[in-house]
C-alpha atoms as a PDB file:
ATOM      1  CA  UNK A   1      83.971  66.208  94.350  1.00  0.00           C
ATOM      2  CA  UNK A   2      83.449  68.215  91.244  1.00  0.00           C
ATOM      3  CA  UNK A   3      81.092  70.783  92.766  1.00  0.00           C
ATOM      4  CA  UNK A   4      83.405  71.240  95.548  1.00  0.00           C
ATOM      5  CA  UNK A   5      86.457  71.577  93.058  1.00  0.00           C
ATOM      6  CA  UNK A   6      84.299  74.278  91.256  1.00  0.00           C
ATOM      7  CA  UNK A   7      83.608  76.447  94.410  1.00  0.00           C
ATOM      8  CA  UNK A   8      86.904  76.173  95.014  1.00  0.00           C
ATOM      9  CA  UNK A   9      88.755  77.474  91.582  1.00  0.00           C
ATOM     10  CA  UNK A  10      88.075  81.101  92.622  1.00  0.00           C
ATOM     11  CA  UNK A  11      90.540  80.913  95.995  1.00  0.00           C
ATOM     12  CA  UNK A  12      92.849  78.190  93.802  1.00  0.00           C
ATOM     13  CA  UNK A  13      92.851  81.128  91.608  1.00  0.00           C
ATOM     14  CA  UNK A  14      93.528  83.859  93.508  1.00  0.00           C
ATOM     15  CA  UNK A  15      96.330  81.906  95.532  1.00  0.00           C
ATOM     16  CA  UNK A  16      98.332  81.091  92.101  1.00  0.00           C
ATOM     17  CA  UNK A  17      97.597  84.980  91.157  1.00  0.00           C
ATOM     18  CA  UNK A  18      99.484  85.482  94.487  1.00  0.00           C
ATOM     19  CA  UNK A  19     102.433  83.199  93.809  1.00  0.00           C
ATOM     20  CA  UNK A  20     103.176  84.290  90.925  1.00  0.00           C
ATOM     21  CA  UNK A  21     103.201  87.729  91.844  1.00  0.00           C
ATOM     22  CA  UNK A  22     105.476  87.338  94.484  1.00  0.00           C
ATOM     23  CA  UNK A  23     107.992  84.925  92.480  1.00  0.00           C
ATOM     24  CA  UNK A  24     107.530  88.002  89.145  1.00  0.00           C
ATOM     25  CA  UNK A  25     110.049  90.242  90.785  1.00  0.00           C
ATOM     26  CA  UNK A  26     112.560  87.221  91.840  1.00  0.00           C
ATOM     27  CA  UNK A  27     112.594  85.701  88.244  1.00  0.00           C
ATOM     28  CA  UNK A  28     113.120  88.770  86.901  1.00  0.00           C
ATOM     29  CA  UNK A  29     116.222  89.702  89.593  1.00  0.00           C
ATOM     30  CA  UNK A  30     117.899  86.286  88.489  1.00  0.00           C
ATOM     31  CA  UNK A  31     116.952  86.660  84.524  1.00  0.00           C
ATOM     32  CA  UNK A  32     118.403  90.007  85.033  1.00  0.00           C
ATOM     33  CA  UNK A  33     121.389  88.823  86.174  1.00  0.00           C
ATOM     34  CA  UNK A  34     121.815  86.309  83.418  1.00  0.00           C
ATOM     35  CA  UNK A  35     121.585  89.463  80.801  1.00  0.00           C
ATOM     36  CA  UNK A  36     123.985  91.452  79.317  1.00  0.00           C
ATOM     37  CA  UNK A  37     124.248  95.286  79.902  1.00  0.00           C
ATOM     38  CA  UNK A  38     122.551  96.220  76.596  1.00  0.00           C
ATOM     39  CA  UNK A  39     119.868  93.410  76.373  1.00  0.00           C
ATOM     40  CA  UNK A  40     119.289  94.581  80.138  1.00  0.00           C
ATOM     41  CA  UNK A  41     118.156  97.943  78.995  1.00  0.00           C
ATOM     42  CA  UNK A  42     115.927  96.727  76.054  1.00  0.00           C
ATOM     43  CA  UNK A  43     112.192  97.888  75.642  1.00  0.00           C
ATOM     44  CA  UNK A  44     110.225  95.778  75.750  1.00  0.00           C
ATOM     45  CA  UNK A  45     112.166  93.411  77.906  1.00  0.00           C
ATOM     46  CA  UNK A  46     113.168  89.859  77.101  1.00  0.00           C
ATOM     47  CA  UNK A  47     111.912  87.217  79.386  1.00  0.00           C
ATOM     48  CA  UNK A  48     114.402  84.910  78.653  1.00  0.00           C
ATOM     49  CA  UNK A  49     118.272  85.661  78.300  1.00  0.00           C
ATOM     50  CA  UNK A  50     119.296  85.771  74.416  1.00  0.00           C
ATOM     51  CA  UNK A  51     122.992  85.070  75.597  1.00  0.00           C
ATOM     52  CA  UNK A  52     123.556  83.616  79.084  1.00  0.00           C
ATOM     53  CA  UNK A  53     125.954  85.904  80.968  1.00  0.00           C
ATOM     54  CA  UNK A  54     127.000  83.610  83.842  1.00  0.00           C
ATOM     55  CA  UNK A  55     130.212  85.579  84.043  1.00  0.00           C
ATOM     56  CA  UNK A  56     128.461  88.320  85.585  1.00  0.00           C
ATOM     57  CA  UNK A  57     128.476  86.612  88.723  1.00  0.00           C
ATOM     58  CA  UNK A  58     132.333  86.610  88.697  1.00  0.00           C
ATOM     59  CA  UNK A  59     132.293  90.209  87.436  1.00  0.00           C
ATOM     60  CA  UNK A  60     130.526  90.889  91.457  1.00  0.00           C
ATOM     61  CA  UNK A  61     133.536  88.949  92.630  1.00  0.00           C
ATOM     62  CA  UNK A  62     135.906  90.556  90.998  1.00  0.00           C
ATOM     63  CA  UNK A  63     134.299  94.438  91.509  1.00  0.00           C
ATOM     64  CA  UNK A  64     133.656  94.098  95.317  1.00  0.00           C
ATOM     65  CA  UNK A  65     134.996  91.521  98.210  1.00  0.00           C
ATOM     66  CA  UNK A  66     131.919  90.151  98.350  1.00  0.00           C
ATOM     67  CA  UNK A  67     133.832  87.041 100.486  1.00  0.00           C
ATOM     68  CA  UNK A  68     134.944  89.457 102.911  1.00  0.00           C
ATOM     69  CA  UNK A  69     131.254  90.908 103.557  1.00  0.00           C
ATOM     70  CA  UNK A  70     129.417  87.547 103.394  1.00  0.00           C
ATOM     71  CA  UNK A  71     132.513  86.235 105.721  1.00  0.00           C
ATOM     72  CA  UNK A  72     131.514  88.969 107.824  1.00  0.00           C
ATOM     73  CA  UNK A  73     127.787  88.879 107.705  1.00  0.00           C
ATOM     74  CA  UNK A  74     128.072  84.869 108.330  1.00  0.00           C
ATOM     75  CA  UNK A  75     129.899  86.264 111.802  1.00  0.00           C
ATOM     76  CA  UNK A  76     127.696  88.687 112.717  1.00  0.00           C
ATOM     77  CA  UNK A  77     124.780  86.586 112.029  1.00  0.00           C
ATOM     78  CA  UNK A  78     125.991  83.357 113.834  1.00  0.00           C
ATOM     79  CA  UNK A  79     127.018  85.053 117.271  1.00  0.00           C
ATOM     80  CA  UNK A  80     123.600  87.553 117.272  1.00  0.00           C
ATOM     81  CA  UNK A  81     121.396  84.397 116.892  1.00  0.00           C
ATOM     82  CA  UNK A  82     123.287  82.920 119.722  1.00  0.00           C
ATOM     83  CA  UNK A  83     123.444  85.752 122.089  1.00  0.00           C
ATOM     84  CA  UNK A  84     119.356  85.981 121.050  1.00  0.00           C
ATOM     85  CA  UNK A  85     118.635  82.036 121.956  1.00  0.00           C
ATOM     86  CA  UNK A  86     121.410  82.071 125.198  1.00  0.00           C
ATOM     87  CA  UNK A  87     119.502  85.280 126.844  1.00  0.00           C
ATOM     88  CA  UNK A  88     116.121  84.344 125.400  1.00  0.00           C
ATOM     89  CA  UNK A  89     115.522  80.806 126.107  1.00  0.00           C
ATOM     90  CA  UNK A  90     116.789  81.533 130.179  1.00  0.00           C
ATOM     91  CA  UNK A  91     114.508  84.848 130.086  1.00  0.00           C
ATOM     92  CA  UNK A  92     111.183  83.030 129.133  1.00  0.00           C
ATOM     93  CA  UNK A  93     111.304  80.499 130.844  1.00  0.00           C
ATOM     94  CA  UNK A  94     111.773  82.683 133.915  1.00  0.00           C
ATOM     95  CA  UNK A  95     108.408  84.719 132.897  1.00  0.00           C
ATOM     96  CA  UNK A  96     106.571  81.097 131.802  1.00  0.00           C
ATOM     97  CA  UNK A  97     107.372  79.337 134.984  1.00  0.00           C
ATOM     98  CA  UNK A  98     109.450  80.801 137.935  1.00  0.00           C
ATOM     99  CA  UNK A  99     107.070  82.956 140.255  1.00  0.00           C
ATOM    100  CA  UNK A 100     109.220  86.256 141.416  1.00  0.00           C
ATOM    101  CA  UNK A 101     107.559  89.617 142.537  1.00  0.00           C
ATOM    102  CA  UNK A 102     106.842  91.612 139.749  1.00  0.00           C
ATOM    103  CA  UNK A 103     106.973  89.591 136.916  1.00  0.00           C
ATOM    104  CA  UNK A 104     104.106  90.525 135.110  1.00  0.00           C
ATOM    105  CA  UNK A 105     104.884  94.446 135.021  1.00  0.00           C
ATOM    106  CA  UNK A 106     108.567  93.649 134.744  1.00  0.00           C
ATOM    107  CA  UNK A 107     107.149  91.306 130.942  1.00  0.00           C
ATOM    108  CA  UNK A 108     104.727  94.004 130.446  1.00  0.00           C
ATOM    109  CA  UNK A 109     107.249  96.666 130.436  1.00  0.00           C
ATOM    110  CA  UNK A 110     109.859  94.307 128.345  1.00  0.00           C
ATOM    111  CA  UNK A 111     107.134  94.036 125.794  1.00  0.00           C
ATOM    112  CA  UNK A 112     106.254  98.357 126.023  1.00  0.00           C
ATOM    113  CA  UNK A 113     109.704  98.341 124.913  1.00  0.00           C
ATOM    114  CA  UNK A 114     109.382  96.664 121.142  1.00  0.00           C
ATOM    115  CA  UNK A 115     106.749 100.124 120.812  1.00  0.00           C
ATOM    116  CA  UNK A 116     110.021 102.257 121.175  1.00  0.00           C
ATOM    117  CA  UNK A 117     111.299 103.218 117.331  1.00  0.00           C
ATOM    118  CA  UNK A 118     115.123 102.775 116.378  1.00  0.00           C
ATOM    119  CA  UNK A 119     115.428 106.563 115.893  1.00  0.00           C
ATOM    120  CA  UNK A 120     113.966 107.239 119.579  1.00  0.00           C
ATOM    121  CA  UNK A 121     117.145 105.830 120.959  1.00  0.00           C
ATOM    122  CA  UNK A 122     119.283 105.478 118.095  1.00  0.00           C
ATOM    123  CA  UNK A 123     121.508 108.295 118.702  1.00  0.00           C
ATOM    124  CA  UNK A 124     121.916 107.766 122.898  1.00  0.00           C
ATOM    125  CA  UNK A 125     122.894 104.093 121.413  1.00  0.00           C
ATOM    126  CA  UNK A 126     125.414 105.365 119.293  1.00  0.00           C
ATOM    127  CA  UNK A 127     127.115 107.825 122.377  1.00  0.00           C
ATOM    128  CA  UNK A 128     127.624 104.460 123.954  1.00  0.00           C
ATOM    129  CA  UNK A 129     129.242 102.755 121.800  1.00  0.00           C
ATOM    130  CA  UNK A 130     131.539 105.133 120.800  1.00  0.00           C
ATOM    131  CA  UNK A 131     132.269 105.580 124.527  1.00  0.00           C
ATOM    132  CA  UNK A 132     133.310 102.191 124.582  1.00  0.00           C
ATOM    133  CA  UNK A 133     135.606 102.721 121.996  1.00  0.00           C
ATOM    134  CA  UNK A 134     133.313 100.107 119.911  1.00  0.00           C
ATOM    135  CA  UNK A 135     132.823 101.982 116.547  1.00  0.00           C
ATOM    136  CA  UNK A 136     133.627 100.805 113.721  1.00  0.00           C
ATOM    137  CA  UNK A 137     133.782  96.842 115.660  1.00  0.00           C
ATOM    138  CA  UNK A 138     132.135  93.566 115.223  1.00  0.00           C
ATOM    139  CA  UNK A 139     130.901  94.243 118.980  1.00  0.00           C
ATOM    140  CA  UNK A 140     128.988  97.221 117.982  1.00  0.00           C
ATOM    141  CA  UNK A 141     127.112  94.875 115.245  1.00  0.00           C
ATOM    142  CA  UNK A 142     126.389  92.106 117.681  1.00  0.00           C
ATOM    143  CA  UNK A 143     126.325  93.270 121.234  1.00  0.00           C
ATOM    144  CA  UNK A 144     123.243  95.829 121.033  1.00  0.00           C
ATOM    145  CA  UNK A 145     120.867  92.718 119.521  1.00  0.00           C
ATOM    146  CA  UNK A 146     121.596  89.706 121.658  1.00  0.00           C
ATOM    147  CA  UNK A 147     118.432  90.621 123.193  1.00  0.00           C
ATOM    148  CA  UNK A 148     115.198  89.502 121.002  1.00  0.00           C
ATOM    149  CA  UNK A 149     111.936  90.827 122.656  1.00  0.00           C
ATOM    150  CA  UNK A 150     109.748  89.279 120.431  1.00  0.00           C
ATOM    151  CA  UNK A 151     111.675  85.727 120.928  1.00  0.00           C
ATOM    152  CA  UNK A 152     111.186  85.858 124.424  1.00  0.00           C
ATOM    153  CA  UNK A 153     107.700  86.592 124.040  1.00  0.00           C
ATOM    154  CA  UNK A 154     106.693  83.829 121.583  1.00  0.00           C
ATOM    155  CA  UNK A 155     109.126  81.464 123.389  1.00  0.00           C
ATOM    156  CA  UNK A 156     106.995  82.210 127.043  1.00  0.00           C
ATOM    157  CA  UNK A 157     103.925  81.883 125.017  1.00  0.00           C
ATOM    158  CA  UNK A 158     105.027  78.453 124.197  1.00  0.00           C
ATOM    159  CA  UNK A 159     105.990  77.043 127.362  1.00  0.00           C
ATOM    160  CA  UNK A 160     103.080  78.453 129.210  1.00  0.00           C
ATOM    161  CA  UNK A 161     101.319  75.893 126.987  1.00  0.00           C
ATOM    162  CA  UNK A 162     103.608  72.761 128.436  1.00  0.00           C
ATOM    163  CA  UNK A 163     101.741  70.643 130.969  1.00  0.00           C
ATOM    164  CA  UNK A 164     102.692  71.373 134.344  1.00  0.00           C
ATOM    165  CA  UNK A 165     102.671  67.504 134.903  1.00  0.00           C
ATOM    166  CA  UNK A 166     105.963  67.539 133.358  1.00  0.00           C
ATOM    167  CA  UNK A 167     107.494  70.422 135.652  1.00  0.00           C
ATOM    168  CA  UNK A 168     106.161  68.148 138.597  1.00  0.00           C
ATOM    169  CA  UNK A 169     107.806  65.589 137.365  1.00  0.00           C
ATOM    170  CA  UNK A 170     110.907  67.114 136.955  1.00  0.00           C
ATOM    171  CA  UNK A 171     111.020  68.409 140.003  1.00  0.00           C
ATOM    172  CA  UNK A 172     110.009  65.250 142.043  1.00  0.00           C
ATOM    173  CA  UNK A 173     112.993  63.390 140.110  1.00  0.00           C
ATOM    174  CA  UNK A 174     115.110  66.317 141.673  1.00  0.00           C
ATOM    175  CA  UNK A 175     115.740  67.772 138.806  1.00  0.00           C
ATOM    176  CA  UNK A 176     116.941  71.532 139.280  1.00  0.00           C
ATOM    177  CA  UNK A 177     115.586  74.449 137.294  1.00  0.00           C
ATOM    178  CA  UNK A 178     118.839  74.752 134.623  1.00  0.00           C
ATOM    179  CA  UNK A 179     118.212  70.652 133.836  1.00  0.00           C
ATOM    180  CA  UNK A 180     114.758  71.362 133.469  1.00  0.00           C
ATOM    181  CA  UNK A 181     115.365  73.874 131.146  1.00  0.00           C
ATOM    182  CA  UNK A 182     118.070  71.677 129.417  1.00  0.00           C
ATOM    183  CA  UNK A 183     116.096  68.215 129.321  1.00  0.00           C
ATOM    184  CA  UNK A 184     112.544  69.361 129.198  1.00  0.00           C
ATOM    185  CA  UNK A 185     111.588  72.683 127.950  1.00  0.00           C
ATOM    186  CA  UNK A 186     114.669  73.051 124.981  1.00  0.00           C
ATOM    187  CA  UNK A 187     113.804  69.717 123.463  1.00  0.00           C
ATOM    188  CA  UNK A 188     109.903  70.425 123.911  1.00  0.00           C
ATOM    189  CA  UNK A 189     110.410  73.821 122.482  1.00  0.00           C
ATOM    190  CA  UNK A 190     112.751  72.957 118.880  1.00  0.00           C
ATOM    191  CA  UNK A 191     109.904  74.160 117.097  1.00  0.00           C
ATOM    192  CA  UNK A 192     109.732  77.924 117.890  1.00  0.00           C
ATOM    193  CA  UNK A 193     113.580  77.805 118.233  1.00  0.00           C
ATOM    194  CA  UNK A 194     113.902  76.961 114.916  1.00  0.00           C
ATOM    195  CA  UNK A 195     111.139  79.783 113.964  1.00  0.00           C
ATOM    196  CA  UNK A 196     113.342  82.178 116.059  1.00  0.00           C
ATOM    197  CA  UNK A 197     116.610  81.675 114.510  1.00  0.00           C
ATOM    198  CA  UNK A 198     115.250  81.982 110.593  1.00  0.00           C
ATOM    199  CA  UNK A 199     113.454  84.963 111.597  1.00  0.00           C
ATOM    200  CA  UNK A 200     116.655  86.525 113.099  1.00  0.00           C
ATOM    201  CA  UNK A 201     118.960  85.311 110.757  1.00  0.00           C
ATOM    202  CA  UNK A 202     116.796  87.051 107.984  1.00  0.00           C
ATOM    203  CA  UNK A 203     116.660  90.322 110.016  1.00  0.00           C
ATOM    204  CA  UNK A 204     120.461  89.770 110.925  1.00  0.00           C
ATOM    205  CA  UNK A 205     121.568  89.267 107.338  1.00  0.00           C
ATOM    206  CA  UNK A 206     119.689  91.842 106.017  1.00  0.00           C
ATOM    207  CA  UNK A 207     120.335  94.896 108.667  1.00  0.00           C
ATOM    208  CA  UNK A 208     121.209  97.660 106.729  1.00  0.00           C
ATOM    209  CA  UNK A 209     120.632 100.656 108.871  1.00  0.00           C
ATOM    210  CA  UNK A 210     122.218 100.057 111.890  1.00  0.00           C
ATOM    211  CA  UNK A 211     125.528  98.448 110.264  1.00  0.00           C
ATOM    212  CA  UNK A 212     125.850 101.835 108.113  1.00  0.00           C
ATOM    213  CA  UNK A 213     126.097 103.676 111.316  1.00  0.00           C
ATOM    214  CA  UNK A 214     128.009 102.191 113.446  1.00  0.00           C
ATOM    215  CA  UNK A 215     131.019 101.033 110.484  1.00  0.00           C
ATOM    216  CA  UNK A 216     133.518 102.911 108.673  1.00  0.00           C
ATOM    217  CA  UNK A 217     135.937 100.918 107.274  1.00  0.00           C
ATOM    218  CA  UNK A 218     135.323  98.762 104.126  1.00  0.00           C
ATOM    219  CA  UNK A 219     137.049  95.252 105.584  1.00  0.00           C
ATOM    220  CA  UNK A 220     133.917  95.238 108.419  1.00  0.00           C
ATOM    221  CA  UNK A 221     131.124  95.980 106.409  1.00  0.00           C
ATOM    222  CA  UNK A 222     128.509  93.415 106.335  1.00  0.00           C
ATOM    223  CA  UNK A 223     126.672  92.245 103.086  1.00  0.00           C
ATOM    224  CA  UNK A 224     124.024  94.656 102.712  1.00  0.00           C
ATOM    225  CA  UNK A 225     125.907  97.926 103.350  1.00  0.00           C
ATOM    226  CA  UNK A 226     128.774  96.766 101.126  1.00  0.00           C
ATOM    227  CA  UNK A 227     126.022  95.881  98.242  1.00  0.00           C
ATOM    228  CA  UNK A 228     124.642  99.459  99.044  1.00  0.00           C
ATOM    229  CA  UNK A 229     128.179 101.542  98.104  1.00  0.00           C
ATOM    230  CA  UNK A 230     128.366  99.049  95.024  1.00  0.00           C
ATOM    231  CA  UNK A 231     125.083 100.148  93.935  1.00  0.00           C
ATOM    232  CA  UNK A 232     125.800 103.366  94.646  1.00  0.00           C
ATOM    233  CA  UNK A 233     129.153 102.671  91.856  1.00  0.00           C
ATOM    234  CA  UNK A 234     127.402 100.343  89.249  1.00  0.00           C
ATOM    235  CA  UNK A 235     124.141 102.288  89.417  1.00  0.00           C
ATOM    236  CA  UNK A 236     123.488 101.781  85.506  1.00  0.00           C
ATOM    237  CA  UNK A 237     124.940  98.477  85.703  1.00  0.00           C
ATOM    238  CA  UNK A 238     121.781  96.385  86.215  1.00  0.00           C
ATOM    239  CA  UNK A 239     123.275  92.795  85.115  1.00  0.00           C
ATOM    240  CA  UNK A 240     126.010  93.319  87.962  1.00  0.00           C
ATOM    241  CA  UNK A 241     123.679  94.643  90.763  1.00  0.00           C
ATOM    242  CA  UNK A 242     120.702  91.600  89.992  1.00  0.00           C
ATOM    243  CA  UNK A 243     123.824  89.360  90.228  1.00  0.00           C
ATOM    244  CA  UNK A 244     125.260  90.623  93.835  1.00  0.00           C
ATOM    245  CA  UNK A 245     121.778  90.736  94.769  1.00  0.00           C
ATOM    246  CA  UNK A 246     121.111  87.043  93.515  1.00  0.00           C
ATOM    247  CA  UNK A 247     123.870  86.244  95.991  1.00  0.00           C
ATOM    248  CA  UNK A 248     123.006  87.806  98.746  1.00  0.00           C
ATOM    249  CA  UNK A 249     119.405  86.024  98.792  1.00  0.00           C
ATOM    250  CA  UNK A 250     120.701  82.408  98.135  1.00  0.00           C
ATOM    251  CA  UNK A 251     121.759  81.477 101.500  1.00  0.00           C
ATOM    252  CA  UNK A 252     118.255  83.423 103.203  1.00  0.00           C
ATOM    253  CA  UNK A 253     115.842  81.052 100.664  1.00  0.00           C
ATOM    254  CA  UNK A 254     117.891  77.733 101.191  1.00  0.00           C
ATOM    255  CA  UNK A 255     117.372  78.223 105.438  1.00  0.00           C
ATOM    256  CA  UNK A 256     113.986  78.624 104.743  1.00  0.00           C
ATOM    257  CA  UNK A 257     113.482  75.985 102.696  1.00  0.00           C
ATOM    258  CA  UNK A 258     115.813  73.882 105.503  1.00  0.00           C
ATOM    259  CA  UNK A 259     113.237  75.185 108.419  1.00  0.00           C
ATOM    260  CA  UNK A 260     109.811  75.236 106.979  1.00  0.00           C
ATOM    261  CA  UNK A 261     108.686  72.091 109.041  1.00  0.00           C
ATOM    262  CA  UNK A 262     109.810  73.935 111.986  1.00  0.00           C
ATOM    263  CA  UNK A 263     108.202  77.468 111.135  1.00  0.00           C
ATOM    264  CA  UNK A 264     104.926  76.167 109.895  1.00  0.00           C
ATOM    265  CA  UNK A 265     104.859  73.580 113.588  1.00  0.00           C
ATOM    266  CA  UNK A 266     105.415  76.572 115.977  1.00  0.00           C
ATOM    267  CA  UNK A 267     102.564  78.666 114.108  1.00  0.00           C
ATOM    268  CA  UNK A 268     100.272  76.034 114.479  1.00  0.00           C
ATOM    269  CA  UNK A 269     101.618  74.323 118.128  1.00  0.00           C
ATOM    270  CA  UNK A 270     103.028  77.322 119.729  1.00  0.00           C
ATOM    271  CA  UNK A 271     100.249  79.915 118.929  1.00  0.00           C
ATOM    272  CA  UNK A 272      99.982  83.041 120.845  1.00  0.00           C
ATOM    273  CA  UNK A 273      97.363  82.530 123.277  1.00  0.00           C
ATOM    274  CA  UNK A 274      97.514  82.360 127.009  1.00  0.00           C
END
């Protein structure tokens, strides 16, 4: 036991070296945020908060809406993730299990498409929308990314791995394919489901890019962009920006928290091989 705690130190090591290089720039956001102005800018920095400065966080409230863009980041976010698990879980299923001609090249081609980068067809994206008259709309933020790729693919990887007893089974009982997908493959499958809506929650709540494009008007800005043009105002003001960033996070690290179980079980049930 004590040899084999010995050869292990160097990876228990190396793994703490990790952590706490990845928690460094986290304690320092929310230690930051706890500052005031002047200690903020002090050299060398204070670890620890001489004066706690909670009332920056209601400084953020009280320089931006930040209600109104996490009201409308909460929005976005909820009806993306279900437009991604309504068209996804139907859509790999269909490439797991239904036999239709062409299905291979049709998945192959699906997956050629995650290759493509945003700027390749960000601007015929954008013609669209504004042809639609959806500018500057919650439709323009959620419409273009009910469709998850990647979730399809890691969902078909997973029921590919389902014993076909059970399919047989369901279909002797008479089962048809939409209860089968209802009473057999979504309860079999909570696992990657889960892993599918953290991961697109976290790349829903923190979309920057596209949101900046497609929104002009203050009241329908989501989080991130709103954050951006109040970092763009308090760009000396390093208490207040730690603070709205502090915010922004909390919700992202208490899902994950909430779905770790779920995350960890679809890496090591689901995998990704045929």
């Amino acid at each position: 036991m004590a040899k084999r705690t010995v050869r292990n130190l160097p990876v228990h090591l190396l793994l703490i070296m990790g952590s706490v290089s990845m928690l460094l720039p986290f304690y320092w956001m929310v230690v930051t945020s706890l500052k005031t102005p002047l200690e903020a800018l002090l050299f060398p920095p204070t670890w620890i908060p001489a004066k706690w400065q909670f009332s920056n966080y209601l400084e953020v409230f009280r320089q931006i809406p930040l209600w109104r863009y996490l009201g409308n980041t909460v929005l976005i976010t909820l009806l993306s993730v279900a437009g991604i698990l309504f068209t996804g879980i139907p859509a790999a299923y269909a490439f797991a299990r239904l036999r239709f001609p062409g299905r291979e090249v049709l998945f192959m081609l699906l997956l050629a498409l995650m290759m493509i980068p945003l700027p390749v067809y960000l601007v015929p994206s954008y013609m669209i929308l504004y042809r639609l008259g959806w500018i500057d709309t919650y439709a323009a933020m959620i419409v273009p990314w009910i469709v998850n790729i990647f979730s399809i693919f890691l969902l078909r990887q997973h029921i590919r791995q389902l014993p076909q007893d059970l399919f047989d089974a369901a279909r002797i009982d008479g089962l048809s394919t939409l209860q089968t997908l209802l009473r057999i493959v979504i309860p079999l499958c909570r696992a990657p489901i889960a892993t599918i809506i953290v991961f697109n929650v976290i790349s829903s709540w923190n979309s920057f890019f596209w949101p900046l494009i497609v929104t002009n008007s203050d009241h329908i800005r989501p989080l991130q962009v709103g954050l951006a043009y109040f970092s763009r105002e308090q760009s000396t003001n390093y208490t207040l920006l730690m603070a709205a960033t502090t915010l922004s996070i909390i919700p992202l690290v208490i899902l994950f928290f909430i779905a770790q179980k779920q995350i960890i079980q679809s890496q090591a049930r689901a995998g990704l091989k045929e």
